[in-house]
N, C-alpha and C. Protein backbone atom coordinates (compact mmCIF):
# COMPACT_ATOMS: atom_id res chain seq x y z
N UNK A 1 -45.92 -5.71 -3.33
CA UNK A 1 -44.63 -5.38 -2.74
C UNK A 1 -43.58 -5.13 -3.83
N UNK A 2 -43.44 -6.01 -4.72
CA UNK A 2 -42.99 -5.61 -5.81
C UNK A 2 -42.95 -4.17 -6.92
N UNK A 3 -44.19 -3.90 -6.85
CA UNK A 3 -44.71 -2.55 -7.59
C UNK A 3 -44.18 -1.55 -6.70
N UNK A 4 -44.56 -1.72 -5.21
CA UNK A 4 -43.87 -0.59 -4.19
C UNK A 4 -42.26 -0.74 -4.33
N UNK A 5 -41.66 -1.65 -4.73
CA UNK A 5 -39.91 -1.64 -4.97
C UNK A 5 -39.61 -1.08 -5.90
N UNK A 6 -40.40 -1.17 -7.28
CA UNK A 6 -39.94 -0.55 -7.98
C UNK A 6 -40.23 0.91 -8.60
N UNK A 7 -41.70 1.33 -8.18
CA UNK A 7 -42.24 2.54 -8.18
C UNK A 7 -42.36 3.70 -7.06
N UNK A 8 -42.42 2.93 -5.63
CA UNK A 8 -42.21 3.89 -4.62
C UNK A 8 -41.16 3.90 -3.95
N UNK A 9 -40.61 3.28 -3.70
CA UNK A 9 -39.33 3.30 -2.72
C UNK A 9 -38.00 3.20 -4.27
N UNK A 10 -38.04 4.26 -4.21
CA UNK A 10 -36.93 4.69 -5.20
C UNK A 10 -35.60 4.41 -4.54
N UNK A 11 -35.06 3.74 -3.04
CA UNK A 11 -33.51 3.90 -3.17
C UNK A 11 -33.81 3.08 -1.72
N UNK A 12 -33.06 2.22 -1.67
CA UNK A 12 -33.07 1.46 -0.13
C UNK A 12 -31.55 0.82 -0.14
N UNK A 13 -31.54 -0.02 1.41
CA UNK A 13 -30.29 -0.49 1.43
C UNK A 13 -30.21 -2.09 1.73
N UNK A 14 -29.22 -2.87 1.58
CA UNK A 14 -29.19 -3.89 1.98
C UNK A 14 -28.56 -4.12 3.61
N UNK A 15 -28.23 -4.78 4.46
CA UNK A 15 -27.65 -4.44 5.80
C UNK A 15 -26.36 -5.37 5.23
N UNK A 16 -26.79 -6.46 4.27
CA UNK A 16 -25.41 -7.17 3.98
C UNK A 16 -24.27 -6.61 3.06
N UNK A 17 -24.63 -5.44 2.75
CA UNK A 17 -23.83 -4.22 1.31
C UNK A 17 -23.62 -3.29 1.90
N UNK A 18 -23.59 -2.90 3.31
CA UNK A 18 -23.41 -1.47 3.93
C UNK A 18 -22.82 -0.31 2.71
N UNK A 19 -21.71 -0.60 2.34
CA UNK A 19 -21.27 0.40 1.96
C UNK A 19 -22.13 0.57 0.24
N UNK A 20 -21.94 -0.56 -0.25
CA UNK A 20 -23.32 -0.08 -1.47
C UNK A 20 -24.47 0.84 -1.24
N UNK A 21 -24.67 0.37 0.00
CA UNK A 21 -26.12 0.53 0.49
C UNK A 21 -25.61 2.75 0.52
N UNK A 22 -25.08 2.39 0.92
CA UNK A 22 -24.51 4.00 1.80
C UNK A 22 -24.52 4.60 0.34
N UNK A 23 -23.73 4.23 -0.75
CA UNK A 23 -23.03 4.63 -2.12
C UNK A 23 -24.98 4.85 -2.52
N UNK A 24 -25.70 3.97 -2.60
CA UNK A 24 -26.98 4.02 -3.43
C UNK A 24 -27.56 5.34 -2.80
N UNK A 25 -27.46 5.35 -1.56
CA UNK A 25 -28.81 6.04 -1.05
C UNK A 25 -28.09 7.94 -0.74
N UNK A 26 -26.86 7.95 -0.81
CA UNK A 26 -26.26 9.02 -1.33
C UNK A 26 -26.37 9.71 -2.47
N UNK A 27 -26.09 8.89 -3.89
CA UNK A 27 -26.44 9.08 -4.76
C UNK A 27 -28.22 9.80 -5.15
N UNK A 28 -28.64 8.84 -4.16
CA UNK A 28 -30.06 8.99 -4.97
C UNK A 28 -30.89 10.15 -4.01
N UNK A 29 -30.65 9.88 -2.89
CA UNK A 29 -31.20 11.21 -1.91
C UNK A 29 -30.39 12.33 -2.04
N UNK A 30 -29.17 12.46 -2.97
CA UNK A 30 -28.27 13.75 -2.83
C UNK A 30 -27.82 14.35 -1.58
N UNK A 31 -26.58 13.48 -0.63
CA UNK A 31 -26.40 13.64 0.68
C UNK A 31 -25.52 12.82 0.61
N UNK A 32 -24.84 13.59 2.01
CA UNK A 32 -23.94 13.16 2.60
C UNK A 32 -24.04 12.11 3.57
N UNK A 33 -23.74 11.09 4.12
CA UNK A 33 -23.62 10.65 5.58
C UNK A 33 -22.71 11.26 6.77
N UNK A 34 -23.11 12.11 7.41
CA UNK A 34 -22.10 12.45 8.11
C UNK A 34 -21.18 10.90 8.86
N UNK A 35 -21.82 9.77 9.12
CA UNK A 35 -21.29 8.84 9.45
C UNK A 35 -20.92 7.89 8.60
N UNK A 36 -20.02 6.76 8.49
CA UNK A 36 -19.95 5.77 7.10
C UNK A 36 -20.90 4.93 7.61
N UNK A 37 -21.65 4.05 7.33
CA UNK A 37 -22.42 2.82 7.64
C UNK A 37 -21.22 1.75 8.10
N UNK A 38 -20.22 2.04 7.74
CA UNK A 38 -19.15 0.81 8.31
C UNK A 38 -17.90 1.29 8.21
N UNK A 39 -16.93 0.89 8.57
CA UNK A 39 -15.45 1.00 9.01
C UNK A 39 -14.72 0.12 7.77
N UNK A 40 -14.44 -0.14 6.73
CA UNK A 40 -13.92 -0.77 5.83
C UNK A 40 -12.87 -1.23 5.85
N UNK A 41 -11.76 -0.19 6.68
CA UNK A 41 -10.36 -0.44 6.54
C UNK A 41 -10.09 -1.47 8.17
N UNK A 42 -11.60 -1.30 8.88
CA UNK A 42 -10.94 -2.45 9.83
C UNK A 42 -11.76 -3.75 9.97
N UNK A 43 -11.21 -4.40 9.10
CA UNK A 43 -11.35 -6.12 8.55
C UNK A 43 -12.14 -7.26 9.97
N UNK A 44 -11.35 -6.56 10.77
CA UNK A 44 -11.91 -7.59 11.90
C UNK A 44 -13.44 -7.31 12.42
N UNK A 45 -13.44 -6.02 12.45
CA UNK A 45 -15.06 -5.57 12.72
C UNK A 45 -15.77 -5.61 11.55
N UNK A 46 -16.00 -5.63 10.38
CA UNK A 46 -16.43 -6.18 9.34
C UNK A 46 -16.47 -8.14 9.29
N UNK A 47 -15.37 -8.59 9.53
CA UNK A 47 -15.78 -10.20 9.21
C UNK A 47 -16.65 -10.28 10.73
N UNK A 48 -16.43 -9.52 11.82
CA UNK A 48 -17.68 -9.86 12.66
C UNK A 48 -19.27 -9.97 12.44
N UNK A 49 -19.63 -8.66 11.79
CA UNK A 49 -20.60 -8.08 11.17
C UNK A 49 -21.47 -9.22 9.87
N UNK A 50 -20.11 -9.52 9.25
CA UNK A 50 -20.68 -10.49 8.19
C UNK A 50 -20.64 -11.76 9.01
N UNK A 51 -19.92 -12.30 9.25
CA UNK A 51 -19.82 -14.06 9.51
C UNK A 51 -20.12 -14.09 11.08
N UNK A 52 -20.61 -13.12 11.78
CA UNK A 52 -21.47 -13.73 13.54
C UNK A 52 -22.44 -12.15 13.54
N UNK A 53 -23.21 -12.28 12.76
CA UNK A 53 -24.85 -11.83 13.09
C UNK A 53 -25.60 -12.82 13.73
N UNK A 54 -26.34 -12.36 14.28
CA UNK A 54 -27.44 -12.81 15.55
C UNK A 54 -27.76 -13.96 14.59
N UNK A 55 -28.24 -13.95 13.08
CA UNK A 55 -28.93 -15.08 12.13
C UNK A 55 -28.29 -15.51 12.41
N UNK A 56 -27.29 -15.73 11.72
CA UNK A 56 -25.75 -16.45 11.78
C UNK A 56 -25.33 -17.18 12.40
N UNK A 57 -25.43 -16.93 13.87
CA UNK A 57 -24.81 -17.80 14.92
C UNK A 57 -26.08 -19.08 15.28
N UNK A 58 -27.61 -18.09 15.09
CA UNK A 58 -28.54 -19.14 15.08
C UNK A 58 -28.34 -20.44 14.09
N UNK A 59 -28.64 -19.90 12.85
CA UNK A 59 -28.17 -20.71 12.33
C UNK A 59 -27.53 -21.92 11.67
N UNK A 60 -26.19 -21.59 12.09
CA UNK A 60 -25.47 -22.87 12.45
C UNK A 60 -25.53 -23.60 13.46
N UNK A 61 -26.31 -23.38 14.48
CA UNK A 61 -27.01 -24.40 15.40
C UNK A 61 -28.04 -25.35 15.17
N UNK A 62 -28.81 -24.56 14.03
CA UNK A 62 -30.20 -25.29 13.76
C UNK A 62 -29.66 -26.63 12.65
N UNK A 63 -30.47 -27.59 12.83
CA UNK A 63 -30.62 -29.12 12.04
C UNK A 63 -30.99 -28.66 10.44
N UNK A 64 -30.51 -29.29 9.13
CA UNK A 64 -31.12 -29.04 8.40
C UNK A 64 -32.52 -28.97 8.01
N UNK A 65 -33.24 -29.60 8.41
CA UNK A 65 -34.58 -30.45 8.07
C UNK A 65 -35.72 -29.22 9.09
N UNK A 66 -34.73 -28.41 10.10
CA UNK A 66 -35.32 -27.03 10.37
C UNK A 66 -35.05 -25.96 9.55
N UNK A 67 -33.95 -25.65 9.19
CA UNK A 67 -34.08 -24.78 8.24
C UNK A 67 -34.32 -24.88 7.16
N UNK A 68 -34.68 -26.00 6.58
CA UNK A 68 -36.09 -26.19 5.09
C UNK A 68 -36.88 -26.16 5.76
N UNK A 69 -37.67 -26.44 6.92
CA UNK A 69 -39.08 -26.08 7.13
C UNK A 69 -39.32 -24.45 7.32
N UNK A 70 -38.09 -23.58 7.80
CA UNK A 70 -38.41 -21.97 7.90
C UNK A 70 -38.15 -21.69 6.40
N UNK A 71 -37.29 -22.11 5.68
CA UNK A 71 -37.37 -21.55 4.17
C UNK A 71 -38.58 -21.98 3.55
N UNK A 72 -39.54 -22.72 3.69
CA UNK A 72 -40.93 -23.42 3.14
C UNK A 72 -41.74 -22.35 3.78
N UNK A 73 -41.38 -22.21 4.98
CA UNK A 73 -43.07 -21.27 5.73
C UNK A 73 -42.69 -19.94 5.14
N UNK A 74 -41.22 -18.96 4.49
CA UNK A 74 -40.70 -18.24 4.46
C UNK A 74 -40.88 -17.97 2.82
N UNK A 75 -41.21 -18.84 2.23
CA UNK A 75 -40.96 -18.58 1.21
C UNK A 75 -40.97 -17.44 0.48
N UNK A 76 -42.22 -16.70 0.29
CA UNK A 76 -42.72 -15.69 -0.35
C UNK A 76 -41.52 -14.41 -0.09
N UNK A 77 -41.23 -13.99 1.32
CA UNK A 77 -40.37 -13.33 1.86
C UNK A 77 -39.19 -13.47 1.25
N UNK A 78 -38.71 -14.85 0.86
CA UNK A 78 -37.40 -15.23 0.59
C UNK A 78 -37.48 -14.67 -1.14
N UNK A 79 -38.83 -14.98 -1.73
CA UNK A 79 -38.76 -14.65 -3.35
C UNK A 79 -38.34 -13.26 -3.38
N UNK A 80 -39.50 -12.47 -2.27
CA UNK A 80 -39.31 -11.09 -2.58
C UNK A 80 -38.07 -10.52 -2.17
N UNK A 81 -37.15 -10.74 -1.30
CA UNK A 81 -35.83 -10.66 -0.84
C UNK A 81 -35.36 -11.07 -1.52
N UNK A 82 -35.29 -11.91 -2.85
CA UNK A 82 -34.34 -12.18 -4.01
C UNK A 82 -34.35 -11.07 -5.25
N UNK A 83 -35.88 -10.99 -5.27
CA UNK A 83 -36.16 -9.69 -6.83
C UNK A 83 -35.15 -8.13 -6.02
N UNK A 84 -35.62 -7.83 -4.33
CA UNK A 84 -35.15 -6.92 -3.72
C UNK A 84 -33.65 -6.45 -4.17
N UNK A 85 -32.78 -7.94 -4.22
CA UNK A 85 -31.41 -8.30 -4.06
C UNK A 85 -31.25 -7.95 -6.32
N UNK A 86 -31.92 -8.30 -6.66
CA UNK A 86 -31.62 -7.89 -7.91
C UNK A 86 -32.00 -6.40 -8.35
N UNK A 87 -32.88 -6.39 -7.76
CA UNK A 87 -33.20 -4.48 -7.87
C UNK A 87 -32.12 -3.52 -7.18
N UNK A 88 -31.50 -3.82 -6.50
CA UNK A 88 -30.19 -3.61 -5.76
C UNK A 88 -29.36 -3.02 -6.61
N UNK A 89 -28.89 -4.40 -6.98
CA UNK A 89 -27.71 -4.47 -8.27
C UNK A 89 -28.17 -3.77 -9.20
N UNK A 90 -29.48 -4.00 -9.47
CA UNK A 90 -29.60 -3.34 -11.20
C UNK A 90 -29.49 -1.66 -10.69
N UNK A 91 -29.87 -1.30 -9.62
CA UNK A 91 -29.65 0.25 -9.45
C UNK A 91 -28.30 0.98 -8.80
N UNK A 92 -27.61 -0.52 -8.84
CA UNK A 92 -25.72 0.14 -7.92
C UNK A 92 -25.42 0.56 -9.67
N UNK A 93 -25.48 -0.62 -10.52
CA UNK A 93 -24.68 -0.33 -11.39
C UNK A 93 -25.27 0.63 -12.27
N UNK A 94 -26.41 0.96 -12.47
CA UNK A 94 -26.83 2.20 -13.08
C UNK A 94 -26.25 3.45 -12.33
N UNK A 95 -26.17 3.49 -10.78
CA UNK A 95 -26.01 4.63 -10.34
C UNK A 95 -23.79 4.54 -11.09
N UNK A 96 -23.63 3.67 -10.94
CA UNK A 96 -22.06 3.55 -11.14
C UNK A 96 -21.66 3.81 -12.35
N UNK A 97 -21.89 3.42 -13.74
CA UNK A 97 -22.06 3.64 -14.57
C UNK A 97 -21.83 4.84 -15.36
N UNK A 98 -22.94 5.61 -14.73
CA UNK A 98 -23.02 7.63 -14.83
C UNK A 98 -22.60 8.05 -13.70
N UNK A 99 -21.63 7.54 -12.82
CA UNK A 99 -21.01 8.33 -11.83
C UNK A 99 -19.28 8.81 -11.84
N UNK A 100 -19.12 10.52 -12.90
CA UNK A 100 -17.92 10.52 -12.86
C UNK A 100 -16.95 10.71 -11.95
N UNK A 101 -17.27 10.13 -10.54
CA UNK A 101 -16.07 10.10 -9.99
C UNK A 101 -15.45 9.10 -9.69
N UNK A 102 -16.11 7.88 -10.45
CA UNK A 102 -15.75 5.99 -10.38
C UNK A 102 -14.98 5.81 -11.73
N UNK A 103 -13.80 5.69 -11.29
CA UNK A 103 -12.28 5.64 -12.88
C UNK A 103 -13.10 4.22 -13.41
N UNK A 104 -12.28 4.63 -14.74
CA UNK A 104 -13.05 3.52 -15.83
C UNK A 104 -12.43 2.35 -15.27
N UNK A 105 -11.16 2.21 -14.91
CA UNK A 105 -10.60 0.71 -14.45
C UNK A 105 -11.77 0.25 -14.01
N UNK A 106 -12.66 0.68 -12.85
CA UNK A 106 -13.82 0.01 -12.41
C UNK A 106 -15.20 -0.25 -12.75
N UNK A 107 -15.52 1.55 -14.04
CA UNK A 107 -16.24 0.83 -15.07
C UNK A 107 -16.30 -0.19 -16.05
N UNK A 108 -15.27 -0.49 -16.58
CA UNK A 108 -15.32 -1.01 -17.90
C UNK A 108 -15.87 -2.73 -17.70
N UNK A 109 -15.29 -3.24 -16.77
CA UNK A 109 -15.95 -4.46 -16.64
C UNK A 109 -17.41 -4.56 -16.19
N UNK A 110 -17.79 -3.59 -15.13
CA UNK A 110 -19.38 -3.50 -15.00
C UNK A 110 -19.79 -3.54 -16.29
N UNK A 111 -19.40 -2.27 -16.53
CA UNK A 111 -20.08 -2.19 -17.90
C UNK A 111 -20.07 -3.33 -19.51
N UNK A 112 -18.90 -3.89 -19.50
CA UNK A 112 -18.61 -5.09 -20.83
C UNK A 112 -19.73 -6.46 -19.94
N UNK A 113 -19.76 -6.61 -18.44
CA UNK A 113 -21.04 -7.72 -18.25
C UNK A 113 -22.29 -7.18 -18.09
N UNK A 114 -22.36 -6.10 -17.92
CA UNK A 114 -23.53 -5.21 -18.18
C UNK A 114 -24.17 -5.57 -20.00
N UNK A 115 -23.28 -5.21 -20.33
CA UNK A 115 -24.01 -5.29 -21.97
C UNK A 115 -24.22 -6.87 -22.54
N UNK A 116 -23.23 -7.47 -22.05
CA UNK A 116 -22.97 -9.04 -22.50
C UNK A 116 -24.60 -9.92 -22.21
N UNK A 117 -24.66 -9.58 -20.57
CA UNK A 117 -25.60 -10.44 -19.80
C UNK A 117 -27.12 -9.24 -19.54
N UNK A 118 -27.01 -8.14 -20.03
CA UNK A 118 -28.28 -7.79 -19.37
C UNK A 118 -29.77 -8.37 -19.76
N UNK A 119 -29.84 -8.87 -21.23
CA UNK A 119 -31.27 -10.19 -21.52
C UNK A 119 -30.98 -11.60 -21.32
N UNK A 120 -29.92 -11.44 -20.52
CA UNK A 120 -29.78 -13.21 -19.83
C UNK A 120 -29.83 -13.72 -18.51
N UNK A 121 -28.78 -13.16 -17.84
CA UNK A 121 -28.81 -13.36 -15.92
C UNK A 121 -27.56 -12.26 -15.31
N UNK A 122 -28.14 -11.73 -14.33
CA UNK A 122 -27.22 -11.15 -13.47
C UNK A 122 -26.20 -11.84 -13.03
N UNK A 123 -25.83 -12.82 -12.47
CA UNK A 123 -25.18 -13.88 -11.98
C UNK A 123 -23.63 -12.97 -12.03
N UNK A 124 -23.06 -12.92 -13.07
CA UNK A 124 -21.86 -12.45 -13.29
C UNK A 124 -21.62 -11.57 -12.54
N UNK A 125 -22.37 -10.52 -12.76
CA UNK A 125 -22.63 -8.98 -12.25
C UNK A 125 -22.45 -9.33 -10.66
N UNK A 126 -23.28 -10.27 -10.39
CA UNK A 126 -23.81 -10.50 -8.79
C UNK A 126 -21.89 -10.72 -8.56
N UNK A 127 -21.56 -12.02 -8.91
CA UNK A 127 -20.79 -12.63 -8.74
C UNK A 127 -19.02 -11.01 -8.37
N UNK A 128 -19.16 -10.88 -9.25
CA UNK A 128 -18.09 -9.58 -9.46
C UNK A 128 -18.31 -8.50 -8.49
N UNK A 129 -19.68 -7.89 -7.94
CA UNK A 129 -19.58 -6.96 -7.47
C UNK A 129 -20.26 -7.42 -5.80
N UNK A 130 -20.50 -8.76 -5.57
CA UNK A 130 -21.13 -8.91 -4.14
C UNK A 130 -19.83 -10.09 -3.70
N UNK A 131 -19.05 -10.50 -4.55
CA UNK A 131 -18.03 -11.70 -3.78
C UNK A 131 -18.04 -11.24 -2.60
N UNK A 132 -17.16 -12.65 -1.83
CA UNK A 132 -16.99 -12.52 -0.22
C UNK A 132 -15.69 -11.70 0.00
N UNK A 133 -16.03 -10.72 0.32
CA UNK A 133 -14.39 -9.41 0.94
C UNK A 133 -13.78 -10.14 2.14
N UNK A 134 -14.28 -11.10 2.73
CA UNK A 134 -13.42 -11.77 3.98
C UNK A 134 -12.46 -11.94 2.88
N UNK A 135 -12.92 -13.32 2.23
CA UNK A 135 -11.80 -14.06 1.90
C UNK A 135 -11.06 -13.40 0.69
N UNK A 136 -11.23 -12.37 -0.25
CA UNK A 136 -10.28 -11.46 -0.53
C UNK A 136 -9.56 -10.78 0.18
N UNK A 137 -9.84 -10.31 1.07
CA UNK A 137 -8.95 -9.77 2.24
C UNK A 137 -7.66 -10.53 2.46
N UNK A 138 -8.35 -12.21 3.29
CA UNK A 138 -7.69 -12.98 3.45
C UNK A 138 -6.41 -13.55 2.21
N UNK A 139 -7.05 -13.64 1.00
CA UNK A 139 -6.14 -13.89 -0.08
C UNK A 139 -4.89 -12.94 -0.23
N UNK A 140 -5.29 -11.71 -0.15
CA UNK A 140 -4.35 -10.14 -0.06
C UNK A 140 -3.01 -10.61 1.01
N UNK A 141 -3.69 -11.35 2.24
CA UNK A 141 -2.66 -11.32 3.47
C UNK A 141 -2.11 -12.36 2.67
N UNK A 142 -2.22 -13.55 2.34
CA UNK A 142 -1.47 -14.53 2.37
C UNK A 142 -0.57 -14.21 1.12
N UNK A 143 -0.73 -13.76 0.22
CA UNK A 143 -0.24 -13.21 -1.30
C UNK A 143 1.12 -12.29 -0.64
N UNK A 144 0.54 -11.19 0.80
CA UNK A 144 1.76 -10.45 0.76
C UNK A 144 2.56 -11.28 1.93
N UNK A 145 2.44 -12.06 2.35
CA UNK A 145 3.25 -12.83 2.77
C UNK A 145 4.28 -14.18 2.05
N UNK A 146 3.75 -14.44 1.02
CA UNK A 146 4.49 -15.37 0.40
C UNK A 146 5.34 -14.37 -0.38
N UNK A 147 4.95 -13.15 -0.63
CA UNK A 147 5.90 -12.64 -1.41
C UNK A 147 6.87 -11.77 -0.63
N UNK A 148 6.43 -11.71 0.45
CA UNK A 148 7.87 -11.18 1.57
C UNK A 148 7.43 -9.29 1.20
N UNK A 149 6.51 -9.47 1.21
CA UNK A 149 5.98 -8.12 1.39
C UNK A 149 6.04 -7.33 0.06
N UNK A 150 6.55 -8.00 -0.99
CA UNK A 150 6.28 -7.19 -2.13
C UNK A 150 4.75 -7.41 -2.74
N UNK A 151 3.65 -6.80 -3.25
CA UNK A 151 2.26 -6.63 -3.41
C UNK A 151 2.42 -6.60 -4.94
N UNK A 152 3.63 -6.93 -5.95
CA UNK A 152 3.55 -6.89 -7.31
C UNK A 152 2.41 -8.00 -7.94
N UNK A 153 2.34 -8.75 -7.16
CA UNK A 153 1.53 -10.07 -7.59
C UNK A 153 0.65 -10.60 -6.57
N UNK A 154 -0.23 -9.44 -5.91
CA UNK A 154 -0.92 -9.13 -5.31
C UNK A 154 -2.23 -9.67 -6.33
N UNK A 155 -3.25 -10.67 -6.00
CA UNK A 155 -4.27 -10.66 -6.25
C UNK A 155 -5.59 -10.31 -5.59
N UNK A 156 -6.13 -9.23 -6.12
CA UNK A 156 -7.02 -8.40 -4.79
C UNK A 156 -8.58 -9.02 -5.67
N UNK A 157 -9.39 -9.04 -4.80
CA UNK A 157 -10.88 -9.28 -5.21
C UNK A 157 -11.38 -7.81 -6.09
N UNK A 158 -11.97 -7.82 -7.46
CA UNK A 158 -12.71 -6.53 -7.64
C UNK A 158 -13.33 -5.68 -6.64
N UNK A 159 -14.48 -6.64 -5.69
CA UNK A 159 -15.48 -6.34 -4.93
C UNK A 159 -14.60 -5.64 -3.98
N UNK A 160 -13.33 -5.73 -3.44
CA UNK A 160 -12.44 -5.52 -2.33
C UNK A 160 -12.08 -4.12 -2.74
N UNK A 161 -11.41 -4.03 -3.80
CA UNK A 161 -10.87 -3.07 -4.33
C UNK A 161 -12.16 -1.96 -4.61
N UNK A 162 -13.21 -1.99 -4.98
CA UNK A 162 -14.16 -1.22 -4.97
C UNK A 162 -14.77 -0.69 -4.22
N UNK A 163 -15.18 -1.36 -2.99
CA UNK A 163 -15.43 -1.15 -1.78
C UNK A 163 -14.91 -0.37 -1.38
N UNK A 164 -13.34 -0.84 -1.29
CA UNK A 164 -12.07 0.21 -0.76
C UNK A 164 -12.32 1.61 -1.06
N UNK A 165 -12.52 1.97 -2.54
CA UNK A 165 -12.48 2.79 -3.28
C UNK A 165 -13.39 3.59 -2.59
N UNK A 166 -15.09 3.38 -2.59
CA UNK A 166 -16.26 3.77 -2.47
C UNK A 166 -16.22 4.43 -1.24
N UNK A 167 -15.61 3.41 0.25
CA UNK A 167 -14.74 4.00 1.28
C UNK A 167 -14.41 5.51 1.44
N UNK A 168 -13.33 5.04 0.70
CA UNK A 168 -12.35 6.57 0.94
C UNK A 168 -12.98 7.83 0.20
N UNK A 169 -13.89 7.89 -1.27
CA UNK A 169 -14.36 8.74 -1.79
C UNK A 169 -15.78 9.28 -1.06
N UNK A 170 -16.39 8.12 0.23
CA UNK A 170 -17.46 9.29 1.34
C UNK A 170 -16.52 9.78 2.18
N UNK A 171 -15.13 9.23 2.50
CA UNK A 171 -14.28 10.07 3.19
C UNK A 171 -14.23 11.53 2.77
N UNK A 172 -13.33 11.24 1.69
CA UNK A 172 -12.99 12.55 0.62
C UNK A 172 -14.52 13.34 0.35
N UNK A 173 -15.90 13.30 0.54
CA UNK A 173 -16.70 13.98 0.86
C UNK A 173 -16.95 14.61 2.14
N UNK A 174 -16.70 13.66 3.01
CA UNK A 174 -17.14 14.51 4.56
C UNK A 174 -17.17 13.60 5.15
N UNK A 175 -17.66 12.25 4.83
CA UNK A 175 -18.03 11.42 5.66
C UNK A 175 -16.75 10.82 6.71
N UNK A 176 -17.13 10.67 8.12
CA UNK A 176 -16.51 10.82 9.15
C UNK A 176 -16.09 9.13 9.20
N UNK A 177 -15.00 8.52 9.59
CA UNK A 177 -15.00 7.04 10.02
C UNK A 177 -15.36 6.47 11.42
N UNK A 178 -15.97 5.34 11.10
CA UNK A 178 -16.70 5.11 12.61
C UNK A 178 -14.87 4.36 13.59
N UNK A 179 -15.55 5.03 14.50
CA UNK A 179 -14.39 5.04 15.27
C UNK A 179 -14.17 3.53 15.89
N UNK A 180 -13.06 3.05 16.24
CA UNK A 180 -12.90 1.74 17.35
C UNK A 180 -13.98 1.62 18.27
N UNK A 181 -13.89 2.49 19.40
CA UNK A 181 -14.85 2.86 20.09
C UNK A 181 -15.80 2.31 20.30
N UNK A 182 -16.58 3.06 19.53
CA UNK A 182 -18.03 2.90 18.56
C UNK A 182 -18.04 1.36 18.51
N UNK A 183 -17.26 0.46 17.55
CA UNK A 183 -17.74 -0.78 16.96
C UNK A 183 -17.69 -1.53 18.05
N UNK A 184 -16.55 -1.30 19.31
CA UNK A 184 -16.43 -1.91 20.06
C UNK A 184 -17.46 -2.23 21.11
N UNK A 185 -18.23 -1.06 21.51
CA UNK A 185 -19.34 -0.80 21.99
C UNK A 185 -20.31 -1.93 21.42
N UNK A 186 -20.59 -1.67 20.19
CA UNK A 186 -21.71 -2.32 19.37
C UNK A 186 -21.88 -3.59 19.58
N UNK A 187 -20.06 -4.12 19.64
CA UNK A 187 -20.07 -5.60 19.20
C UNK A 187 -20.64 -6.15 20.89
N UNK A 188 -20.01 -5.60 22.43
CA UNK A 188 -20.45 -5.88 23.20
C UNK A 188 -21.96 -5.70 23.26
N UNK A 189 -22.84 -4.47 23.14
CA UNK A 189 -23.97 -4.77 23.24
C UNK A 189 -24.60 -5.82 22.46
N UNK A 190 -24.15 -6.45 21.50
CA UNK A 190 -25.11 -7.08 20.34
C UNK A 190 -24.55 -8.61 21.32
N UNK A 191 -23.58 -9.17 21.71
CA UNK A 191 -23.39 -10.37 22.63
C UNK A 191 -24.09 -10.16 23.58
N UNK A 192 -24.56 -8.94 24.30
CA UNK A 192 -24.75 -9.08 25.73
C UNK A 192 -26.34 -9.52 25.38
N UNK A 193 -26.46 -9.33 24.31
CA UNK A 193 -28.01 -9.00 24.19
C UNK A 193 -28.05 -10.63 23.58
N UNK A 194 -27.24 -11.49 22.88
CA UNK A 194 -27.20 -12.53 22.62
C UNK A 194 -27.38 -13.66 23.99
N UNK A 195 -26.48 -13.03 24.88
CA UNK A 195 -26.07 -13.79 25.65
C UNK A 195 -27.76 -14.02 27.03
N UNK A 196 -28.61 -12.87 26.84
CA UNK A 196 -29.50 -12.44 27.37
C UNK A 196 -30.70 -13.29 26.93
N UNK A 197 -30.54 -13.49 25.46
CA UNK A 197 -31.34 -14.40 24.82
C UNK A 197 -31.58 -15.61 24.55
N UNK A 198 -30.55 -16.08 24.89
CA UNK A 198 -30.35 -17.49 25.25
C UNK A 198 -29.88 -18.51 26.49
N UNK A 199 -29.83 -17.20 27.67
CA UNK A 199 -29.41 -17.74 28.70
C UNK A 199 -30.61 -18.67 29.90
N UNK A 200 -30.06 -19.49 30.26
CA UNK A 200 -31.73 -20.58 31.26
C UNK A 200 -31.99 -19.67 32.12
């Protein structure tokens, strides 16, 4: 499975990186999405998406001492879903890197932990370009509220600000934004179908 990650399946996505995912597989298939994989600029249908997926809600129901026994029976899955998660990264930031339409403000740090850490650990890399965008988001609101709406001392997450970026430049290609509509739809079918699944 490994050899097939890195020799045949030249470009995949994560479901937890939508928009990476979208940025990689653009890049590498040479295409457009006529659709975005996600709505970026609306926060609330995104922290749905991330923090109440179907796992998610399971999840936090289950006892610990169950979820070490599914990470034990899981294991192998879980290794290969980790190398997956680093093959990821190692191919966002290669594709980012040589991509001149990403301003250096957003290269230069890939690139200075790129060179620092690449015969040591991703960690940094991970850390900088997968943080949690809820709670940057969230930091953004509370920042422009203590400052009475001035954003001079605005502290935004990298990952936030990049995202953002990555956003608007499949816009500025073609790519269409998924509408209210649409998510609204989604989010009811994905409860009804919850609610279907767990009902006596």
């Amino acid at each position: 499975a490994k050899h097939n990650l890195i020799n045949v399946i030249h470009c995949y996505g994560l479901s937890e990186y939508l928009i990476y995912s979208q940025y990689i597989l653009q890049k590498c298939l040479h295409i457009t999405f006529k659709r975005a994989f996600i709505e970026f600029n609306q926060i609330a249908y995104i922290k749905q998406r991330l923090l109440f997926t179907h796992a998610t809600i399971i999840r936090t129901n289950l006892h610990q001492s169950i979820l070490y026994d599914i990470e034990n029976v899981n294991r192998l899955d879980i290794f290969l879903y980790n190398f997956a998660k680093r093959l990821f990264l190692y191919r966002l930031i290669n594709y980012v890197l040589y991509d001149s339409n990403i301003p250096i403000h957003f290269k230069r740090p890939i690139h200075t932990l790129w060179h620092s850490y690449q015969f040591k650990s991703l960690n940094s890399l991970h850390y900088l370009l997968f943080s949690n965008l809820i709670n940057a988001y969230n930091s953004t609101i509370i920042n422009n509220n203590n400052n009475n709406g001035n954003g001079n001392n605005n502290i935004v997450s990298f990952s936030y600000r990049f995202n953002l970026f990555l956003t608007n430049l499949f816009f500025h290609k073609g790519t269409i934004p998924v509408s209210e509509t649409v998510l609204i739809n989604e989010n009811n079918k994905w409860n009804n179908r919850l609610l279907y699944d767990f009902s006596d």
